[in-house]
Every structure is written in C-alpha cells, then in structure tokens.
N, C-alpha and C. Protein backbone atom coordinates (compact mmCIF):
# COMPACT_ATOMS: atom_id res chain seq x y z
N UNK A 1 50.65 54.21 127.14
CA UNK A 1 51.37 55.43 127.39
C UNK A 1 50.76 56.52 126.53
N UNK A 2 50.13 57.67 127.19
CA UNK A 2 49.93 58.77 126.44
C UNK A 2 50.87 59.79 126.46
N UNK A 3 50.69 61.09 125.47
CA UNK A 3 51.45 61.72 125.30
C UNK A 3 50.31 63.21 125.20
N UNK A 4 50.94 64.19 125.28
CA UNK A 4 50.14 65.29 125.73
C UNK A 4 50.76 65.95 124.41
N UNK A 5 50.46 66.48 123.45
CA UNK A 5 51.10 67.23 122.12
C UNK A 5 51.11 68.51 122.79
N UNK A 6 49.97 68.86 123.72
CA UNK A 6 49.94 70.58 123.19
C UNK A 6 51.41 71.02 124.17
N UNK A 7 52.23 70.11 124.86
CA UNK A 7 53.11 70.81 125.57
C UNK A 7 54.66 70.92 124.30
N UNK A 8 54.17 70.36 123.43
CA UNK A 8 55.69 70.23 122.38
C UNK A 8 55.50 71.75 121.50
N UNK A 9 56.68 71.75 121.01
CA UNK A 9 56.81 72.82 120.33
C UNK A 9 55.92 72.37 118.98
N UNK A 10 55.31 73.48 117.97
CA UNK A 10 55.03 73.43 116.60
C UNK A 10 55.53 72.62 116.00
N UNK A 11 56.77 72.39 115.17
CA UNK A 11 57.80 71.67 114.84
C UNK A 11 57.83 70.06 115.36
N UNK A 12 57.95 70.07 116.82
CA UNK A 12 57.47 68.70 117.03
C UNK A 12 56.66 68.01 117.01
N UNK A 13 55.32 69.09 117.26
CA UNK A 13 53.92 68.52 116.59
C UNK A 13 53.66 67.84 115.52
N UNK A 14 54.34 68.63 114.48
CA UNK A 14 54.42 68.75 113.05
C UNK A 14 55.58 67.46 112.61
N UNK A 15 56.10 67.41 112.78
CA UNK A 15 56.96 66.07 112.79
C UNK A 15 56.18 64.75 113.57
N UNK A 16 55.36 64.56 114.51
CA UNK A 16 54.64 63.90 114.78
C UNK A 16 53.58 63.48 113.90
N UNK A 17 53.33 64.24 113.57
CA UNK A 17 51.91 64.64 112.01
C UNK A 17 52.34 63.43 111.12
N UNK A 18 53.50 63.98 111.36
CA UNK A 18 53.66 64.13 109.64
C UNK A 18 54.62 62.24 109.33
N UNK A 19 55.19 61.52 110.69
CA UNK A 19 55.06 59.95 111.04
C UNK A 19 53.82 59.45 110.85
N UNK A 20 52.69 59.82 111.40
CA UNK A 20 51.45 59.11 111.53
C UNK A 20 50.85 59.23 110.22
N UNK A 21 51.20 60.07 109.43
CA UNK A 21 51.34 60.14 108.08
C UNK A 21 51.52 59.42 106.99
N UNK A 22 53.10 59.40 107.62
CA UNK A 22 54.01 58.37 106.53
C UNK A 22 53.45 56.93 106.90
N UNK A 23 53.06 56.57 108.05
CA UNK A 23 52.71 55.29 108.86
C UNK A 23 51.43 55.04 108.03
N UNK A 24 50.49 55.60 108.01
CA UNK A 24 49.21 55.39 107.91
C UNK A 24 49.27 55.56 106.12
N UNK A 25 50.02 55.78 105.42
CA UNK A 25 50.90 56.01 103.88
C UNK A 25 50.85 54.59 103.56
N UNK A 26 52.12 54.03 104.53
CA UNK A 26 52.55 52.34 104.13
C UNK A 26 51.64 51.48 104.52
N UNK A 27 50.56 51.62 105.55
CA UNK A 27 49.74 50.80 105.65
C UNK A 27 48.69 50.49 104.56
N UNK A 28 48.11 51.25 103.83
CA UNK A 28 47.42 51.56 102.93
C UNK A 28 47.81 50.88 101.62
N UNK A 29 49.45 51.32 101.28
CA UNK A 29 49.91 50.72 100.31
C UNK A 29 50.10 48.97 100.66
N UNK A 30 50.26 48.95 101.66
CA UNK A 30 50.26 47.12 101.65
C UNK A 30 48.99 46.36 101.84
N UNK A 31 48.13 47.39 102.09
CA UNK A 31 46.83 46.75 101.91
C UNK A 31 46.28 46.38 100.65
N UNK A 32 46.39 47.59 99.80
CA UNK A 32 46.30 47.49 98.26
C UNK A 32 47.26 46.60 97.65
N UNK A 33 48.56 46.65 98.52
CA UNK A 33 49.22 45.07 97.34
C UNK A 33 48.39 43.84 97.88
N UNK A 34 48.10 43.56 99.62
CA UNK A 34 47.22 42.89 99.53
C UNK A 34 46.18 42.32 98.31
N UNK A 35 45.51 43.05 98.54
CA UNK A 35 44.32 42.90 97.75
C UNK A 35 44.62 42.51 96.19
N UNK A 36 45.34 43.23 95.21
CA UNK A 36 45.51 42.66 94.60
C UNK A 36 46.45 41.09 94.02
N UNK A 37 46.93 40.90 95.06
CA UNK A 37 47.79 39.92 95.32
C UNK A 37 46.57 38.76 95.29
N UNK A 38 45.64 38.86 96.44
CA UNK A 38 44.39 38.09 96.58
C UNK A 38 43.87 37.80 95.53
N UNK A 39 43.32 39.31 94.81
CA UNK A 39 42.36 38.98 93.56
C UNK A 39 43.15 38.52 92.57
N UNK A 40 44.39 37.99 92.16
CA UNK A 40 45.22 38.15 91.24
C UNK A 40 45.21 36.32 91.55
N UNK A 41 45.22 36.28 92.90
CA UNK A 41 45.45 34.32 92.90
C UNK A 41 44.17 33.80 92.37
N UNK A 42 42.66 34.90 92.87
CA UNK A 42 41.21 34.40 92.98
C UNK A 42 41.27 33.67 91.84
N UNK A 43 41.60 35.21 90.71
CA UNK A 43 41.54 35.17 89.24
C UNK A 43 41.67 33.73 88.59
N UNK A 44 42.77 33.12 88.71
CA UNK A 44 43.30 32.15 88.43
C UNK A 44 43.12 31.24 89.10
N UNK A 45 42.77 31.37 90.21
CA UNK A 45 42.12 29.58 90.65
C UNK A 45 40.72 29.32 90.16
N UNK A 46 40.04 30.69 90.11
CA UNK A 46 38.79 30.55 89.87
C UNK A 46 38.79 29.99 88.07
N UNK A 47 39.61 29.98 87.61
CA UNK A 47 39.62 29.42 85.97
C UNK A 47 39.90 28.11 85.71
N UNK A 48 40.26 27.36 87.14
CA UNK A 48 41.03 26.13 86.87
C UNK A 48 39.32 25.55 86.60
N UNK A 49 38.20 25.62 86.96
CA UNK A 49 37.15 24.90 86.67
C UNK A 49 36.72 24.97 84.94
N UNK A 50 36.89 26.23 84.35
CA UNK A 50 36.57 25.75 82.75
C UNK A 50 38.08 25.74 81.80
N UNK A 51 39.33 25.50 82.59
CA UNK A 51 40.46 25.63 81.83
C UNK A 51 41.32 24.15 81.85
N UNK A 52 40.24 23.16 82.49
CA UNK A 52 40.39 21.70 82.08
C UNK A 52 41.89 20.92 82.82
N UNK A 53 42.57 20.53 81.97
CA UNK A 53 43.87 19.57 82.19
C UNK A 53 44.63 20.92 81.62
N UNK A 54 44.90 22.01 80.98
CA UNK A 54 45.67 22.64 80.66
C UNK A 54 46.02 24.20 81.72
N UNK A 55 45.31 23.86 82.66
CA UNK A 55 45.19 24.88 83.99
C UNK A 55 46.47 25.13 84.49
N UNK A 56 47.06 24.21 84.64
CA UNK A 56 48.48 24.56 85.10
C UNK A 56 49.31 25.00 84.51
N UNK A 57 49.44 24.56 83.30
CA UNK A 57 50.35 25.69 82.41
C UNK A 57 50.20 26.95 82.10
N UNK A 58 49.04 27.17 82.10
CA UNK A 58 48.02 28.30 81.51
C UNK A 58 48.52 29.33 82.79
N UNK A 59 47.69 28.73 84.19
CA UNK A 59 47.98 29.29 85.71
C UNK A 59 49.63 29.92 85.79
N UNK A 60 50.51 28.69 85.50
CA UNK A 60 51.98 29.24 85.19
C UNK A 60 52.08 30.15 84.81
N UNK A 61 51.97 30.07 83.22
CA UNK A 61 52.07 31.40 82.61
C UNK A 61 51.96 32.70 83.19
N UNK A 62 50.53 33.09 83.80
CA UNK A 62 50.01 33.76 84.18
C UNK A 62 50.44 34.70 85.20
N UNK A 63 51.38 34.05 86.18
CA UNK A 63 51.98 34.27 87.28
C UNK A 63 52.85 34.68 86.70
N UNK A 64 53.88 33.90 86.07
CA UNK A 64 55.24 34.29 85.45
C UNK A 64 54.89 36.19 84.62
N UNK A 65 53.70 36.02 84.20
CA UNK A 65 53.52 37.65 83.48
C UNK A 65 53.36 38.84 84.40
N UNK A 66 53.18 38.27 85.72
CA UNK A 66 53.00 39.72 86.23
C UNK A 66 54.38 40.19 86.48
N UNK A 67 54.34 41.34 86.15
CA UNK A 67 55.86 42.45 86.30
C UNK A 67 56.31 42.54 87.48
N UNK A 68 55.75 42.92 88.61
CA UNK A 68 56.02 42.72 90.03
C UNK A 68 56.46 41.68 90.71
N UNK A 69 57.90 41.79 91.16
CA UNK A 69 57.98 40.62 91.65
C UNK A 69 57.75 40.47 93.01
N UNK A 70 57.42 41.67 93.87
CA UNK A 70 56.77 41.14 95.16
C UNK A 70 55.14 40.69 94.90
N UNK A 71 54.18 41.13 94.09
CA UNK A 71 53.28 40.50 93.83
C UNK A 71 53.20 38.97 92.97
N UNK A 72 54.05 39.15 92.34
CA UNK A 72 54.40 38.06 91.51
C UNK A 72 54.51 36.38 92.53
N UNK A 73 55.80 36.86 93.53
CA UNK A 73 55.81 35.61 94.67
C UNK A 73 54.60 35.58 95.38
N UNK A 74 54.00 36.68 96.17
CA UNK A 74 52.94 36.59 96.51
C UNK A 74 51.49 36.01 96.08
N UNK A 75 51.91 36.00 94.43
CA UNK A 75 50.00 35.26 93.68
C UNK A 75 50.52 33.87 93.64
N UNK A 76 51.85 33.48 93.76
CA UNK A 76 52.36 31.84 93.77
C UNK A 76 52.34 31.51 94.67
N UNK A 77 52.84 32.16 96.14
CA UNK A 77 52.61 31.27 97.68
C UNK A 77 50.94 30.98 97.87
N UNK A 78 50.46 32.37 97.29
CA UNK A 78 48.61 32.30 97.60
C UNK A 78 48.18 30.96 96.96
N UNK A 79 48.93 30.80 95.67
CA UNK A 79 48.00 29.51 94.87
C UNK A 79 48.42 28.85 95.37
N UNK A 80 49.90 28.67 95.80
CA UNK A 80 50.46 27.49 96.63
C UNK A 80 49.80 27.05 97.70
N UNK A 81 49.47 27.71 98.36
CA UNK A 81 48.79 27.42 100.02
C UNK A 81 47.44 26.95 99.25
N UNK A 82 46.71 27.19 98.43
CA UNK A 82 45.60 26.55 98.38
C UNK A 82 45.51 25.06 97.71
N UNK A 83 46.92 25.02 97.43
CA UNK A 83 47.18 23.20 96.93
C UNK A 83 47.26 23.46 95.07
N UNK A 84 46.98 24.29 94.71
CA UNK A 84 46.80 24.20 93.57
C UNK A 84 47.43 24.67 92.29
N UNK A 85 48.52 25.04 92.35
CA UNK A 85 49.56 25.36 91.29
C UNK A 85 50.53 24.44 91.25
N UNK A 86 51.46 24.14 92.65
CA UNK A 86 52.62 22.80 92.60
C UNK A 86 53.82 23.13 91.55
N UNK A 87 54.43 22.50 91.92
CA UNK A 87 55.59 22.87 90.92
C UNK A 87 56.41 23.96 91.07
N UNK A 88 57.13 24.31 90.24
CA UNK A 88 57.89 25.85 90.28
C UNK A 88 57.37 26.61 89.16
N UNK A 89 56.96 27.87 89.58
CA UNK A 89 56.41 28.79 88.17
C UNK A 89 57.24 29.37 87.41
C-alpha cells in the first residue's frame, strides 16, 4: 500500500516525519543494546579458556555486575544458549 504525502496537509506530513523518526530512534537503540548484550556474553565466554575451573564463578560474578537489568538477563540467556554458564546467576 502506498501513500501519496504531497496530497496531506504540512502538519500531517510533519507528523508522519516525525513517526518514521521516532521508529527508526527505537530501532537503533535496540540494535545497540543488541550489540552490546552480544559483546558483553563474547567477553566472558571468550575467558572461560584461560580462567580454568574458576570460570563460572568468576562468569557469575560478572553478569550479576552489570547495572542493566535488561542487558543483564540478556548476557545470561546469551551464555545460557551457548551451554555455558548453567545454574542461576
């Protein structure tokens, strides 16, 4: 379905704008929690190779420190799905 702008008033234009805006706003921001959500699990899985038998506590910790708690669940389901945290953090 298209839509023809130039027949709307200014105002409705401008309110159109200004959605694709706010839209293209939140997409951005969840990309960036993305991402750091990602690099934030990488971080820490990537340590379990020189952080021995004490990885999991350490990994715990780690999670438990971030302030965010939508990133926070998010770096625990990520380690979760890769098999490698277990437990409750």
């Amino acid at each position: 379905m298209g839509y023809n702008l130039a027949g709307l008033s200014r105002e409705e234009r401008d309110a159109i704008e200004g959605e694709k805006a706010a839209a293209l706003e939140r997409y951005r921001l969840r990309k960036a929690l993305e991402a750091r959500i990602e690099g934030e699990a990488i971080r820490i899985v990537d340590a379990r190779a020189t952080m021995g038998n004490g990885w999991r506590r350490w990994a715990q910790g780690q999670v438990a420190e971030i302030d965010q708690a939508e990133v926070r669940d998010g770096v625990r389901a990520r380690i979760n799905a890769l098999g490698s945290l277990g437990g409750s953090a």
